[in-house]
C-alpha atoms as a PDB file:
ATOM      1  CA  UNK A   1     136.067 -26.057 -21.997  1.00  0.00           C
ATOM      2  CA  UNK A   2     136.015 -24.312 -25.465  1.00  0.00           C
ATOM      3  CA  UNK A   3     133.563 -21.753 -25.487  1.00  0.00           C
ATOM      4  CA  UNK A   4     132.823 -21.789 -29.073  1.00  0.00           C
ATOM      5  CA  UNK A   5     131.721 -25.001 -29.786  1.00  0.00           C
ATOM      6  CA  UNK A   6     129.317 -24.641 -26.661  1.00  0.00           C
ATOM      7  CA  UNK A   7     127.897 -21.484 -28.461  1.00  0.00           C
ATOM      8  CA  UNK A   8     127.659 -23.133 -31.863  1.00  0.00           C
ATOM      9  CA  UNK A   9     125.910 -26.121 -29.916  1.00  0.00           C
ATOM     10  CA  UNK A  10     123.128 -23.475 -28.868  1.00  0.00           C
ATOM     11  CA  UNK A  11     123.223 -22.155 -32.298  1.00  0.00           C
ATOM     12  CA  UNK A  12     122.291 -25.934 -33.744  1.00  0.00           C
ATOM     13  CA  UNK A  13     119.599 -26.258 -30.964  1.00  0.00           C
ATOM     14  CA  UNK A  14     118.086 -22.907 -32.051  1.00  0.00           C
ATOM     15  CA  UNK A  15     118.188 -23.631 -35.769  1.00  0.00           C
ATOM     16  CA  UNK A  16     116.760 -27.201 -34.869  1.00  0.00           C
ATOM     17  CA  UNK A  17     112.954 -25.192 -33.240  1.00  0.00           C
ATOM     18  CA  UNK A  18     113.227 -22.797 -35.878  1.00  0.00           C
ATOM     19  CA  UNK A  19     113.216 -25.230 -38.906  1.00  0.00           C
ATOM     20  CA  UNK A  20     110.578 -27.491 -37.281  1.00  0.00           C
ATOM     21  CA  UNK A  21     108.565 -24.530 -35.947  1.00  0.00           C
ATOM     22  CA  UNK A  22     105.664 -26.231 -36.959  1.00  0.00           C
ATOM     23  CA  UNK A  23     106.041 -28.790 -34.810  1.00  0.00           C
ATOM     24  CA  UNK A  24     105.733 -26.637 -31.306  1.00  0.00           C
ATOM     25  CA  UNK A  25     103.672 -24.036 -32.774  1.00  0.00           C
ATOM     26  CA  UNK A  26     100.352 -25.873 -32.354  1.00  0.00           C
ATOM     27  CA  UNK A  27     100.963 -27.367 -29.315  1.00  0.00           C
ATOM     28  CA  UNK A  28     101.704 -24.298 -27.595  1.00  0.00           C
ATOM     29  CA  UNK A  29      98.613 -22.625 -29.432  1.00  0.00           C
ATOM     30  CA  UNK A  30      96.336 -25.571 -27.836  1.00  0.00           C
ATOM     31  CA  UNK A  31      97.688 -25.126 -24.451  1.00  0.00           C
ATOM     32  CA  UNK A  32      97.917 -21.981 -24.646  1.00  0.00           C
ATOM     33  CA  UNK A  33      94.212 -21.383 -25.671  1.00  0.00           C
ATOM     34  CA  UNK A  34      93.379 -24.106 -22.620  1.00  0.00           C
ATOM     35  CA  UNK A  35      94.434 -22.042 -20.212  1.00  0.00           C
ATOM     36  CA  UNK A  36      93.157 -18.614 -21.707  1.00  0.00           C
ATOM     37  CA  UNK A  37      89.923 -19.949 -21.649  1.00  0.00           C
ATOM     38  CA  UNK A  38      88.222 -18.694 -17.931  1.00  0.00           C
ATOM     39  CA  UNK A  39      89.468 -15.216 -19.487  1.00  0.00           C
ATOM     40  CA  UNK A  40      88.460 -15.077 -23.324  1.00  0.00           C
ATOM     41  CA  UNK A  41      84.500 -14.522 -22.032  1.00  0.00           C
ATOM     42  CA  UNK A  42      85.441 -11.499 -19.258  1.00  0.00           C
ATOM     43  CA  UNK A  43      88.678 -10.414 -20.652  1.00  0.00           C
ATOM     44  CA  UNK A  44      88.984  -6.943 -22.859  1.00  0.00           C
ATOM     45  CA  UNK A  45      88.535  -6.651 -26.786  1.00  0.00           C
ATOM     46  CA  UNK A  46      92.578  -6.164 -27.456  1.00  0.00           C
ATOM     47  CA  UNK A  47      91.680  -5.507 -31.336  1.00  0.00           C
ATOM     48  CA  UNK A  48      93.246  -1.791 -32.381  1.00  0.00           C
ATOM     49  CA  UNK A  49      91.195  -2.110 -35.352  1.00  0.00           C
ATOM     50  CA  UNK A  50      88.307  -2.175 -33.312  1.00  0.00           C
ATOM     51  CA  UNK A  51      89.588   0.331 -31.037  1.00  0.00           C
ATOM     52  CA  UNK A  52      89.749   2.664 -33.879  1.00  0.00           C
ATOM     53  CA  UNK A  53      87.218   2.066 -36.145  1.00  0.00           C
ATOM     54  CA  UNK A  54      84.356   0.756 -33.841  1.00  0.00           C
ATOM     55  CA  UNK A  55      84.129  -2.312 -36.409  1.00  0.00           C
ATOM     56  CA  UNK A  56      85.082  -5.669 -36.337  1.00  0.00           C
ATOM     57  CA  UNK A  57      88.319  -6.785 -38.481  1.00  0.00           C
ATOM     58  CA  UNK A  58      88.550 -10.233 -40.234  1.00  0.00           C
ATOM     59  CA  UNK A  59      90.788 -11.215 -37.165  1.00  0.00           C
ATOM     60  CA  UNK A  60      88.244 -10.076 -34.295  1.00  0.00           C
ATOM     61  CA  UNK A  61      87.433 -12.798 -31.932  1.00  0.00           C
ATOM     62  CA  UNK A  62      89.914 -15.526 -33.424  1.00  0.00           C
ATOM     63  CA  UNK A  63      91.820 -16.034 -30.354  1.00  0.00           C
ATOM     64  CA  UNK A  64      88.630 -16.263 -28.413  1.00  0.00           C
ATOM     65  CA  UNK A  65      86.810 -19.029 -31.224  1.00  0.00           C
ATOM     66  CA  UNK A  66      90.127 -20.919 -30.896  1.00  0.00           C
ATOM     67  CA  UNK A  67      89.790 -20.881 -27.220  1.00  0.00           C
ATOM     68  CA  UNK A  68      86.305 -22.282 -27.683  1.00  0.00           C
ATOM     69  CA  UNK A  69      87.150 -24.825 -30.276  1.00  0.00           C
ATOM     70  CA  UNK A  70      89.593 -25.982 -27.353  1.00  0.00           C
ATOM     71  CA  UNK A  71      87.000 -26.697 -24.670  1.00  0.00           C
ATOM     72  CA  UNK A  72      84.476 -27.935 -27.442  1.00  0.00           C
ATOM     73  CA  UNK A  73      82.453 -25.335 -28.131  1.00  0.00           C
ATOM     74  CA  UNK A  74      82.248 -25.146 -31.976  1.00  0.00           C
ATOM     75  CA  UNK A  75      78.752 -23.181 -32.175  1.00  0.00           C
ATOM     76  CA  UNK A  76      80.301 -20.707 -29.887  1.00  0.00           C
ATOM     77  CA  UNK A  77      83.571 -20.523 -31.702  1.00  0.00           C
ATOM     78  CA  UNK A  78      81.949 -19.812 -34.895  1.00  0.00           C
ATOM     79  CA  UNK A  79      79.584 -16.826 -33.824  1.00  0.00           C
ATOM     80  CA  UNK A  80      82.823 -15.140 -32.630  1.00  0.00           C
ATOM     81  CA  UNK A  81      84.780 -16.251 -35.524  1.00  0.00           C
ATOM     82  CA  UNK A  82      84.321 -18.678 -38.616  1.00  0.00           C
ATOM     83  CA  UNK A  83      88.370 -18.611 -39.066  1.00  0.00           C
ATOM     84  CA  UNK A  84      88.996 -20.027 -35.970  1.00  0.00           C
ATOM     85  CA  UNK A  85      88.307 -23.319 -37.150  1.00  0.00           C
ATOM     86  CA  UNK A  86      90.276 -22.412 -40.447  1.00  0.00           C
ATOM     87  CA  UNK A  87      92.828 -21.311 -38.173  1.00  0.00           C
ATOM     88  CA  UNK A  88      93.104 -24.834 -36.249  1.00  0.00           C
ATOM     89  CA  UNK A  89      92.994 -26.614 -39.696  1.00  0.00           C
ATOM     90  CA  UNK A  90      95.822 -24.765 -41.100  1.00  0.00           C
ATOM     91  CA  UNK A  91      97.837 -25.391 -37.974  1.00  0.00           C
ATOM     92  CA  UNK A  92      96.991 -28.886 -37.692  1.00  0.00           C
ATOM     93  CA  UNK A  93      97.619 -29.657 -41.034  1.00  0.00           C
ATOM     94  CA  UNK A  94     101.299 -27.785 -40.608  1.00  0.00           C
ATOM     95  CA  UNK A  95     101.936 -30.198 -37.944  1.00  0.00           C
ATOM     96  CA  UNK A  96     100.832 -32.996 -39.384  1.00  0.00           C
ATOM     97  CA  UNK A  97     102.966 -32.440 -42.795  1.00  0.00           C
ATOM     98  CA  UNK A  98     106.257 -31.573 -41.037  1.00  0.00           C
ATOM     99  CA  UNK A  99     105.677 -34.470 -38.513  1.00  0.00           C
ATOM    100  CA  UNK A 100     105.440 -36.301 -41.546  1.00  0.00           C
ATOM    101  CA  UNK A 101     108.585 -35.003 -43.380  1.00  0.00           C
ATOM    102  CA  UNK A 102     110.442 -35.737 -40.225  1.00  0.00           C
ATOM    103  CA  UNK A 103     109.122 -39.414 -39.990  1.00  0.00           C
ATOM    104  CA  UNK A 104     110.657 -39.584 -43.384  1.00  0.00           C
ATOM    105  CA  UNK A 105     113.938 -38.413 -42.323  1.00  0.00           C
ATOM    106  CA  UNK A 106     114.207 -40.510 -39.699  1.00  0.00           C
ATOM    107  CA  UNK A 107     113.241 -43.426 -41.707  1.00  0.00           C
ATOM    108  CA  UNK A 108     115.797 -43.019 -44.852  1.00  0.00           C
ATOM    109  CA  UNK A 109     118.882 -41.975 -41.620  1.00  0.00           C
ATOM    110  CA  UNK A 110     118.131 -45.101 -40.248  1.00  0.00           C
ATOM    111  CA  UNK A 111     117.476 -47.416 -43.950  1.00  0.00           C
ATOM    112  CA  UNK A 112     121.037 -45.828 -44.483  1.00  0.00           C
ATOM    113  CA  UNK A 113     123.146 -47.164 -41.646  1.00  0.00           C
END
Protein backbone atom coordinates (compact mmCIF):
# COMPACT_ATOMS: atom_id res chain seq x y z
CA UNK A 1 0.00 0.00 0.00
CA UNK A 2 1.52 3.43 -0.99
CA UNK A 3 0.75 5.85 1.49
CA UNK A 4 0.82 8.81 -0.66
CA UNK A 5 -1.58 8.28 -3.10
CA UNK A 6 -4.04 7.28 -0.17
CA UNK A 7 -3.29 10.81 1.30
CA UNK A 8 -3.65 12.62 -2.01
CA UNK A 9 -7.01 10.54 -2.39
CA UNK A 10 -8.22 12.36 0.93
CA UNK A 11 -6.80 15.49 -0.38
CA UNK A 12 -9.20 15.13 -3.75
CA UNK A 13 -12.18 14.18 -1.44
CA UNK A 14 -11.55 17.33 0.65
CA UNK A 15 -11.09 19.67 -2.30
CA UNK A 16 -14.27 17.92 -3.87
CA UNK A 17 -16.78 19.48 -0.34
CA UNK A 18 -14.82 22.47 -0.42
CA UNK A 19 -15.46 23.51 -4.11
CA UNK A 20 -19.14 22.44 -3.94
CA UNK A 21 -19.60 23.85 -0.42
CA UNK A 22 -22.70 25.11 -1.49
CA UNK A 23 -24.10 22.10 -2.02
CA UNK A 24 -23.96 20.72 1.86
CA UNK A 25 -24.10 24.04 3.32
CA UNK A 26 -27.90 24.38 3.20
CA UNK A 27 -28.74 21.12 3.94
CA UNK A 28 -26.91 21.02 7.03
CA UNK A 29 -28.30 24.63 7.88
CA UNK A 30 -32.02 23.08 7.44
CA UNK A 31 -31.32 20.17 9.58
CA UNK A 32 -29.51 21.75 11.62
CA UNK A 33 -32.12 24.53 12.40
CA UNK A 34 -34.80 21.33 12.67
CA UNK A 35 -33.35 20.08 15.40
CA UNK A 36 -32.40 23.46 17.22
CA UNK A 37 -35.80 24.27 17.20
CA UNK A 38 -37.34 22.95 20.96
CA UNK A 39 -34.23 25.22 22.09
CA UNK A 40 -34.25 28.58 19.98
CA UNK A 41 -37.56 29.75 22.29
CA UNK A 42 -35.79 28.75 25.98
CA UNK A 43 -32.24 28.80 24.96
CA UNK A 44 -29.80 31.98 25.92
CA UNK A 45 -29.26 35.22 23.71
CA UNK A 46 -25.48 34.07 22.51
CA UNK A 47 -25.14 37.67 20.71
CA UNK A 48 -21.74 39.53 22.25
CA UNK A 49 -23.04 42.51 20.66
CA UNK A 50 -25.91 42.33 22.73
CA UNK A 51 -24.02 41.29 25.63
CA UNK A 52 -22.14 44.45 25.41
CA UNK A 53 -24.13 47.00 24.21
CA UNK A 54 -27.65 46.00 25.55
CA UNK A 55 -28.88 46.49 21.77
CA UNK A 56 -29.78 44.35 19.16
CA UNK A 57 -27.20 43.87 16.10
CA UNK A 58 -28.39 43.36 12.45
CA UNK A 59 -27.61 39.57 13.12
CA UNK A 60 -29.74 39.21 16.49
CA UNK A 61 -32.26 36.51 16.30
CA UNK A 62 -31.26 35.11 12.72
CA UNK A 63 -30.51 31.71 13.82
CA UNK A 64 -33.70 31.66 15.79
CA UNK A 65 -36.07 33.22 12.50
CA UNK A 66 -34.29 30.51 10.46
CA UNK A 67 -35.28 27.98 12.96
CA UNK A 68 -38.83 29.26 12.62
CA UNK A 69 -38.89 29.52 8.90
CA UNK A 70 -37.99 25.66 9.30
CA UNK A 71 -41.06 24.55 11.24
CA UNK A 72 -43.26 27.16 9.26
CA UNK A 73 -43.52 29.89 11.21
CA UNK A 74 -42.83 32.90 8.91
CA UNK A 75 -44.74 35.65 11.14
CA UNK A 76 -42.65 34.45 13.96
CA UNK A 77 -39.45 34.35 12.02
CA UNK A 78 -39.82 37.81 10.90
CA UNK A 79 -40.52 39.59 14.36
CA UNK A 80 -37.18 38.03 15.45
CA UNK A 81 -35.52 38.70 12.25
CA UNK A 82 -36.52 40.00 8.65
CA UNK A 83 -32.99 38.47 7.29
CA UNK A 84 -33.79 35.21 8.12
CA UNK A 85 -35.80 34.78 5.20
CA UNK A 86 -33.03 36.73 3.18
CA UNK A 87 -30.78 34.41 4.73
CA UNK A 88 -32.70 31.14 3.40
CA UNK A 89 -33.01 32.85 -0.07
CA UNK A 90 -29.42 33.47 -0.44
CA UNK A 91 -28.66 29.92 0.59
CA UNK A 92 -31.19 28.40 -1.48
CA UNK A 93 -30.39 30.18 -4.37
CA UNK A 94 -26.43 29.07 -3.77
CA UNK A 95 -27.64 25.63 -3.93
CA UNK A 96 -29.69 25.83 -6.55
CA UNK A 97 -26.94 27.62 -8.95
CA UNK A 98 -24.09 25.22 -8.09
CA UNK A 99 -26.53 22.21 -8.36
CA UNK A 100 -27.05 23.65 -11.56
CA UNK A 101 -23.39 24.17 -12.69
CA UNK A 102 -22.82 20.62 -11.68
CA UNK A 103 -25.83 19.26 -13.78
CA UNK A 104 -23.96 20.96 -16.52
CA UNK A 105 -20.82 19.22 -15.89
CA UNK A 106 -22.17 16.14 -15.76
CA UNK A 107 -24.05 16.64 -18.87
CA UNK A 108 -21.07 17.96 -21.32
CA UNK A 109 -18.59 14.65 -19.32
CA UNK A 110 -21.07 12.46 -20.45
CA UNK A 111 -22.05 14.35 -24.32
CA UNK A 112 -18.15 13.86 -24.51
CA UNK A 113 -17.61 10.13 -24.20
Amino acid sequence: MDWGEESKGRGKVKQVLFDHADLWILPAVLVAAWLYFPYCQIGPNLCIWRALFHRNCPGCGLTRGICFLVHGHVREALALNPLSIVAVSVMTANFANEFRTMWRVQCALQKAR
